[in-house]
Structures are given as structure tokens and as C-alpha cells.
N, C-alpha and C. Protein backbone atom coordinates (compact mmCIF):
# COMPACT_ATOMS: atom_id res chain seq x y z
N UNK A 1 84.03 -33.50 20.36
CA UNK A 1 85.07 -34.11 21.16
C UNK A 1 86.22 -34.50 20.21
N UNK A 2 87.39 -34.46 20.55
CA UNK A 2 88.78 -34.78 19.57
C UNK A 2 88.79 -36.40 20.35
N UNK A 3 89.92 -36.57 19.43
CA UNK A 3 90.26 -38.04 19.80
C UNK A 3 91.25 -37.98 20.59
N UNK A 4 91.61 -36.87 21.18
CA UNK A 4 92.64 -37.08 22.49
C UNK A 4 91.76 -36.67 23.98
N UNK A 5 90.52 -36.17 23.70
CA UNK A 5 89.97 -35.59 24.57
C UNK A 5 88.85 -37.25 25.15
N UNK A 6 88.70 -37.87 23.63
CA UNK A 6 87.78 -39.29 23.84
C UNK A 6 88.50 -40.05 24.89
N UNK A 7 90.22 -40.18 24.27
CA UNK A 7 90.57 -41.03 24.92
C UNK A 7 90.94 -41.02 26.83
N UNK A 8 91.26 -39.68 26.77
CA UNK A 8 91.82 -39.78 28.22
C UNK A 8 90.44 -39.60 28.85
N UNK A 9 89.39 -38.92 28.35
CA UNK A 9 87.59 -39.55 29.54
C UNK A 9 87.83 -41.18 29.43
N UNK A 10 88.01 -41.47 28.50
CA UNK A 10 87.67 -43.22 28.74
C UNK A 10 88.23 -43.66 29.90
N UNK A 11 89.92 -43.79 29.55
CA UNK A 11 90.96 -43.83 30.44
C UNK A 11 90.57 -43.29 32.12
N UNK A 12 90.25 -42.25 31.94
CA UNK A 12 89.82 -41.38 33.68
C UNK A 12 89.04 -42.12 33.87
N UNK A 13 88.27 -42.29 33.33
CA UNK A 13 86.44 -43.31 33.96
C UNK A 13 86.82 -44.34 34.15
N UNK A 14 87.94 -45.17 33.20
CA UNK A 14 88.36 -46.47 33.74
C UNK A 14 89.54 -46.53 35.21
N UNK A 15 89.58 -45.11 35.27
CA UNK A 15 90.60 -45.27 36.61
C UNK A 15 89.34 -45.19 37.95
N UNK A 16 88.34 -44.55 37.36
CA UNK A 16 87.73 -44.19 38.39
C UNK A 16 87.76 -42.74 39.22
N UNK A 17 88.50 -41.98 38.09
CA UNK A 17 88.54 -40.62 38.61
C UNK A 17 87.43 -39.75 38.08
N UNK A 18 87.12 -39.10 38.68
CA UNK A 18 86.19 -37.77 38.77
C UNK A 18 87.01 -36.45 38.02
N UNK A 19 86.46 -36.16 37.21
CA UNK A 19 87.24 -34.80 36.55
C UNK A 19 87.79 -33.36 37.23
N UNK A 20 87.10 -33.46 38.47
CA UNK A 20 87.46 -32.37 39.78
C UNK A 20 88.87 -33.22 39.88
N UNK A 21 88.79 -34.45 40.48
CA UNK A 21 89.83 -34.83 40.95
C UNK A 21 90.70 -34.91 40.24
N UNK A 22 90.99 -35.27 39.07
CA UNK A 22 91.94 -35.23 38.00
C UNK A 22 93.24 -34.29 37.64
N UNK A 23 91.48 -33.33 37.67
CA UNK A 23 91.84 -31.52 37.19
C UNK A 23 93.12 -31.31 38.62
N UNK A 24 92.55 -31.43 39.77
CA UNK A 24 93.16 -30.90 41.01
C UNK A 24 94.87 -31.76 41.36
N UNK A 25 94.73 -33.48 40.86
CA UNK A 25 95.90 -33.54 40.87
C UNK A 25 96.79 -32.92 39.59
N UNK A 26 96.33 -32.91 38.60
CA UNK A 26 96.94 -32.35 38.09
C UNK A 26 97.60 -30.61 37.38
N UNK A 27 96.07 -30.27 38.57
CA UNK A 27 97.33 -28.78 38.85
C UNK A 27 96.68 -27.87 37.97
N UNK A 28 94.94 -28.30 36.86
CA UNK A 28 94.79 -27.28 36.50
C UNK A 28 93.10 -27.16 36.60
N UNK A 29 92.36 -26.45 35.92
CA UNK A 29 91.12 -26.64 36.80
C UNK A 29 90.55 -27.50 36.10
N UNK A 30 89.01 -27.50 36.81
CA UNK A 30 88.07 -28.44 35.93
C UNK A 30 87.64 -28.39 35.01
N UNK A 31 86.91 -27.10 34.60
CA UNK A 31 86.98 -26.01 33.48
C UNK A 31 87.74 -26.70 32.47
N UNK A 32 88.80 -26.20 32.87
CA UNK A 32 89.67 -26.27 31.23
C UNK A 32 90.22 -27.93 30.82
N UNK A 33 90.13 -28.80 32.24
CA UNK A 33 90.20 -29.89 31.66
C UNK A 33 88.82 -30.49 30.84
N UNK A 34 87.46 -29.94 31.64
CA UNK A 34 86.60 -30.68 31.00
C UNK A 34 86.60 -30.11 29.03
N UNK A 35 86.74 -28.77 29.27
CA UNK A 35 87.43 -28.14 27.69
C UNK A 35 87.95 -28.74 26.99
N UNK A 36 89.13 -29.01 27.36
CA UNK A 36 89.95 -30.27 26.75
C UNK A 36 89.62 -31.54 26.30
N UNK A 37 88.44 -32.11 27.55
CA UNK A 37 88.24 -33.61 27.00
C UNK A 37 87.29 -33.20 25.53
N UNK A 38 86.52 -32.40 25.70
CA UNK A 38 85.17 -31.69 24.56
C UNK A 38 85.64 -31.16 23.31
N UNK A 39 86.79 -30.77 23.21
CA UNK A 39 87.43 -30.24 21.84
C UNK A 39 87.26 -28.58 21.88
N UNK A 40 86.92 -28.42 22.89
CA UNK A 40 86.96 -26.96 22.92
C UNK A 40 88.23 -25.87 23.30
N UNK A 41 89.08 -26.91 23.33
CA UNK A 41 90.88 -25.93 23.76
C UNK A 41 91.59 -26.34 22.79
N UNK A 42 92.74 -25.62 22.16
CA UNK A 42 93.58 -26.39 21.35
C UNK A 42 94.06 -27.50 22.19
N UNK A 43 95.51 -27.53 21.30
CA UNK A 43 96.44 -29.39 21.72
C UNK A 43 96.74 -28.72 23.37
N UNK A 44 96.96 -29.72 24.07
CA UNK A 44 97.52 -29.33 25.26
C UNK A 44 99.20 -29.33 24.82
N UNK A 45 100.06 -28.53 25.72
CA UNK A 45 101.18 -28.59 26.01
C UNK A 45 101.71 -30.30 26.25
N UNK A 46 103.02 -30.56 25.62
CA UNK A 46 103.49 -31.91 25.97
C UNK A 46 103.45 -32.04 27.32
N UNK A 47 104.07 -31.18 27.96
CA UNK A 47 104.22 -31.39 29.71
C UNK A 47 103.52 -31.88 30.13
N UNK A 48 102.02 -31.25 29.93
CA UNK A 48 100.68 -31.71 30.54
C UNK A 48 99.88 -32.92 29.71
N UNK A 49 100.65 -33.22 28.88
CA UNK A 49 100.38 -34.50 28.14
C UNK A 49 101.27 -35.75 28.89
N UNK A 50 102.09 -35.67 28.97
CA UNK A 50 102.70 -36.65 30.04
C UNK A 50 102.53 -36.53 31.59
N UNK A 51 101.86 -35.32 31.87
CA UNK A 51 101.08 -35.54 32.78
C UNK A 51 99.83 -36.48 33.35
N UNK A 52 99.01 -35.95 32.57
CA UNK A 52 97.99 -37.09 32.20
C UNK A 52 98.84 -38.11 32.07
N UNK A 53 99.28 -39.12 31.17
CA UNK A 53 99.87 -40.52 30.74
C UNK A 53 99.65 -40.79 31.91
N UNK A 54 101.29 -39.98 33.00
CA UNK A 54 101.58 -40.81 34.04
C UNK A 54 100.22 -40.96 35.36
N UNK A 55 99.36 -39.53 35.45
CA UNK A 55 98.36 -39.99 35.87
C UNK A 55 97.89 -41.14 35.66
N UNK A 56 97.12 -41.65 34.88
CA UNK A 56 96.40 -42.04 34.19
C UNK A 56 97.41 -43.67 34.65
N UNK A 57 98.33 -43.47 34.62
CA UNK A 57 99.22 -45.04 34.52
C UNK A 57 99.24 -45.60 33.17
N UNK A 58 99.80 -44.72 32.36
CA UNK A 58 100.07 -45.16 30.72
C UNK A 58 101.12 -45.77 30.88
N UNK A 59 101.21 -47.14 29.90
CA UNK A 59 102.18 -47.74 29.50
C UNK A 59 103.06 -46.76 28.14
N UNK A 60 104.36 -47.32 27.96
CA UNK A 60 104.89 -46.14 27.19
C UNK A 60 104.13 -45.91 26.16
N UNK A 61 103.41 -47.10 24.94
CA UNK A 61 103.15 -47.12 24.15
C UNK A 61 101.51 -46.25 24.14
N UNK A 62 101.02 -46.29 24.78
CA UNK A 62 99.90 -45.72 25.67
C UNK A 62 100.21 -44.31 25.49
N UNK A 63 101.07 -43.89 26.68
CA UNK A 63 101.84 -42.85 26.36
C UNK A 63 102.24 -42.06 24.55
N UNK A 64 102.63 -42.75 24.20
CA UNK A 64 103.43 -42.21 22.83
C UNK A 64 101.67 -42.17 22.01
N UNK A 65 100.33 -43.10 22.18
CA UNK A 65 99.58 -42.88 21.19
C UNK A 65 98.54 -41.30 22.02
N UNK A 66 98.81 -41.87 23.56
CA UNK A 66 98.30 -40.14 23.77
C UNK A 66 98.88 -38.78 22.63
N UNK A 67 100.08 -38.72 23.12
CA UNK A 67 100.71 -37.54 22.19
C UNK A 67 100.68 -37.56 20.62
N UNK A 68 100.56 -38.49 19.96
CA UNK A 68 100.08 -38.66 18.53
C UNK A 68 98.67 -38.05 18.81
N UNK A 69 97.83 -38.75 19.43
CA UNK A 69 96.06 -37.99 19.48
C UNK A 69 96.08 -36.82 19.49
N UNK A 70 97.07 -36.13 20.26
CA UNK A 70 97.18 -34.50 21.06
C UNK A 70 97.51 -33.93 19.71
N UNK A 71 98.18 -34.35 18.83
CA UNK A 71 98.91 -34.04 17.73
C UNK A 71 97.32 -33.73 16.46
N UNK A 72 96.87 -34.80 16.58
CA UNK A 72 95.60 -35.09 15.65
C UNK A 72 94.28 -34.48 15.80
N UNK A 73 94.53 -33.53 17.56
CA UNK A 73 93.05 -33.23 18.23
C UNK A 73 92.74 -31.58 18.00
N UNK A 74 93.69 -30.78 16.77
CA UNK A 74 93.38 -29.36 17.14
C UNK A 74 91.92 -29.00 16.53
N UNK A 75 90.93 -28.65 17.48
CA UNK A 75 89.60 -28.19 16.61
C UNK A 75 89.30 -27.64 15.94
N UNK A 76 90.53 -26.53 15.33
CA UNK A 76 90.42 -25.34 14.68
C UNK A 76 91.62 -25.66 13.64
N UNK A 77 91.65 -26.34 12.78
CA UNK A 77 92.35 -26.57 11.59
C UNK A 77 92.13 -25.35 10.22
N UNK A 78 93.74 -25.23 9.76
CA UNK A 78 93.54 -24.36 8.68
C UNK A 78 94.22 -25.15 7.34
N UNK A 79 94.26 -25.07 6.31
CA UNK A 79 95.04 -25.91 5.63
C UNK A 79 95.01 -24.61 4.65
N UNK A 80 96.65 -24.51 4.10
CA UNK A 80 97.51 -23.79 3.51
C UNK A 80 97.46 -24.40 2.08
N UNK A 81 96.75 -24.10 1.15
CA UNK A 81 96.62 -25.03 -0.59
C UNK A 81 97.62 -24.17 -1.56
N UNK A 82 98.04 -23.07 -0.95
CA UNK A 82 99.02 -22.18 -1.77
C UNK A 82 99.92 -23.00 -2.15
N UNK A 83 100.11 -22.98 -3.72
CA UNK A 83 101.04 -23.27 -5.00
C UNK A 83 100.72 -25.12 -5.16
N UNK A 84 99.64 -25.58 -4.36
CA UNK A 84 99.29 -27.14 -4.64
C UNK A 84 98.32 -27.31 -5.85
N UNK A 85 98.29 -28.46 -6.01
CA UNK A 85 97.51 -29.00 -7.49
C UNK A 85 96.43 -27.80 -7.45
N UNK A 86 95.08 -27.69 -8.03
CA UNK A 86 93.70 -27.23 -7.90
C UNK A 86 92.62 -28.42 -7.25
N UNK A 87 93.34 -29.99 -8.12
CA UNK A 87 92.33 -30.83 -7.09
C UNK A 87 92.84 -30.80 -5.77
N UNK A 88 93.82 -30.49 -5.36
CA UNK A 88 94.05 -30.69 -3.54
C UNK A 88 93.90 -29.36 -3.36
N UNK A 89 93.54 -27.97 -3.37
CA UNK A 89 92.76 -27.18 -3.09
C UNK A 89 91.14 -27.43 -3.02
N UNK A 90 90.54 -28.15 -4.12
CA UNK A 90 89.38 -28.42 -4.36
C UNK A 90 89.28 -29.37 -3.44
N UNK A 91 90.12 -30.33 -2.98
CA UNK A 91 89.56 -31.47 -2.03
C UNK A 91 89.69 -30.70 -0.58
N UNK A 92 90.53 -29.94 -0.22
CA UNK A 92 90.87 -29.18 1.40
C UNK A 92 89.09 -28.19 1.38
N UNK A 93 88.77 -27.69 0.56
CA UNK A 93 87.65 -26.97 0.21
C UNK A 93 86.16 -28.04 0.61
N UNK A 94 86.28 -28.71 -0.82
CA UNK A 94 85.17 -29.79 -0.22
C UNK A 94 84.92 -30.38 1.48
N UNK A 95 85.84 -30.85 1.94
CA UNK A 95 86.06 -31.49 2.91
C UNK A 95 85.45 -30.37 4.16
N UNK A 96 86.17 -29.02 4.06
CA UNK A 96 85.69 -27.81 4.95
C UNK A 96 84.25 -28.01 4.98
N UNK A 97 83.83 -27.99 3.36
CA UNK A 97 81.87 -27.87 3.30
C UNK A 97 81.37 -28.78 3.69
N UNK A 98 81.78 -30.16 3.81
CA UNK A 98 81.16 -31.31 3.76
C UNK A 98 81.04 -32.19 5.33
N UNK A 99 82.57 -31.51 5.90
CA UNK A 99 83.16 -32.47 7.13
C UNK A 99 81.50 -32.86 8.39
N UNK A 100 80.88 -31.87 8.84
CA UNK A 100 80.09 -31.89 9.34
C UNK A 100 78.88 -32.65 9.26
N UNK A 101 78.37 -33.16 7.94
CA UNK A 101 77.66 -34.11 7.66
C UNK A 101 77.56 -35.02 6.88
N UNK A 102 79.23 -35.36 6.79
CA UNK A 102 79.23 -36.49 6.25
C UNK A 102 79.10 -37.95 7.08
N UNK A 103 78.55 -38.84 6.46
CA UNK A 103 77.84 -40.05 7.27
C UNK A 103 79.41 -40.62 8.08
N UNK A 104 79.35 -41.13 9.23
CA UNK A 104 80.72 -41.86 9.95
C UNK A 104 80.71 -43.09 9.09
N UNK A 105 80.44 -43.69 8.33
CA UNK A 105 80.65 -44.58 7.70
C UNK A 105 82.08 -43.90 6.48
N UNK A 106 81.70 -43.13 5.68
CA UNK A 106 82.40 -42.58 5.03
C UNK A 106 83.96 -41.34 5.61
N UNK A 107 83.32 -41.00 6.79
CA UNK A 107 84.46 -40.47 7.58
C UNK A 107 85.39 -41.68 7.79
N UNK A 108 85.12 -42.70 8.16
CA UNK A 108 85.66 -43.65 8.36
C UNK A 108 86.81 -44.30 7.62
N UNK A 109 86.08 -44.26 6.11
CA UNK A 109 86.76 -44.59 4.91
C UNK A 109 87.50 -43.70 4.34
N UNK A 110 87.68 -42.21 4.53
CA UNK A 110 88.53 -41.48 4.09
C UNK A 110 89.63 -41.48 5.44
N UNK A 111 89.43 -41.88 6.59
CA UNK A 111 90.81 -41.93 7.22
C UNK A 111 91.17 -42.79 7.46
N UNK A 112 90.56 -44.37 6.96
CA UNK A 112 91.57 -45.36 6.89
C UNK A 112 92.53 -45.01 5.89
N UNK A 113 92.01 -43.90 4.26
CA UNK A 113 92.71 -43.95 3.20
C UNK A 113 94.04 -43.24 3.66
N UNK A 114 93.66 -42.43 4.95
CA UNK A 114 94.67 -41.58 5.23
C UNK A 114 95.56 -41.86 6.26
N UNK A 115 95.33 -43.12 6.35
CA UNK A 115 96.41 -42.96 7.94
C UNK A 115 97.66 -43.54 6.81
N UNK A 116 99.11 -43.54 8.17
CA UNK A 116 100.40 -44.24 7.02
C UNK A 116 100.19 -45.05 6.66
């Protein structure tokens, strides 16, 4: 699951919507929304990102951290190390081998190091 896909199930369950219903007001199926909440589609389109919000009854700020998540949620990441140090090749490398079982304690601690 991405963290844009976590947040808007939370959000839907706290509205009390059903993912049929969701999907249907918003025009696309269930399928690909339940895809979406799971990490199995890339980013959605902005359109359909402020779709959701206003579904959903996002406040702006609400709003603006949806589209940061959407930004943060692609499942299929590539990272480009051409002409960078060898340790930031060596760390984009490690991280590929490692991401999957490393303990959430330590996931944790490498993206507090990383947020702004």
C-alpha cells in the first residue's frame, strides 16, 4: 500500500463510503480504485486527485498533503546515480536490496533523516 493509497481508505472509511460507491461517484471503477488504494497503479492524475479531496471533504491543507502523498506513492521507483558520488550510487543500490526487509523501526529513521 503507498501512503496516498493509506490515506484516502482511512479518509473513505471515515466518511463511511464503500469503495463501489466512491469508485461510482467518482466516475471510475472499483477495480482500479481499489488498485490505487493497494499500490498497485502509478500516481493518479491531479484531476482525480482533487477529485477525491473534494469527495472526501478535504480541507485545503488536507487537500495539498493528499497531492504531496500522490507525489511520494509511485510503486515502481527508478533512481538515475549517473555522474553522482559512488557512495550515493552505493546507497540508491543498498536501499533497492535491503528496502523490503528492513525492520519499520529503521525505515522510520531513515525518513525522518529524509524529510525537509
Amino acid at each position: 500500500m503507498t501512503p496516498f493509497g493509506e490515506r484516502v481508505r482511512r479518509l473513505r472509511q471515515a466518511k463511511g463510503l464503500q469503495l463501489k460507491e466512491m469508485a461510482a461517484q467518482l466516475g471510475v471503477s472499483a477495480p482500479y480504485l481499489s488498485a490505487l488504494e493497494h499500490g498497485h497503479r502509478g500516481r493518479p492524475a491531479p484531476g482525480l486527485i482533487m477529485q477525491i479531496a473534494g469527495l472526501l471533504g478535504c480541507i485545503w491543507d488536507e487537500a495539498e498533503e493528499l497531492k504531496r502523498l500522490a507525489e511520494l506513492s509511485h510503486p515502481r521507483v527508478t533512481i538515475d546515480t549517473a555522474g553522482l558520488s559512488p557512495a550515493r550510487t552505493e546507497l540508491a543500490n543498498r536501499l533497492a536490496e535491503t528496502i523490503a526487509t528492513l525492520p519499520e523501526d529503521k525505515v522510520a529513521t531513515v525518513l525522518e533523516l529524509l524529510k525537509d
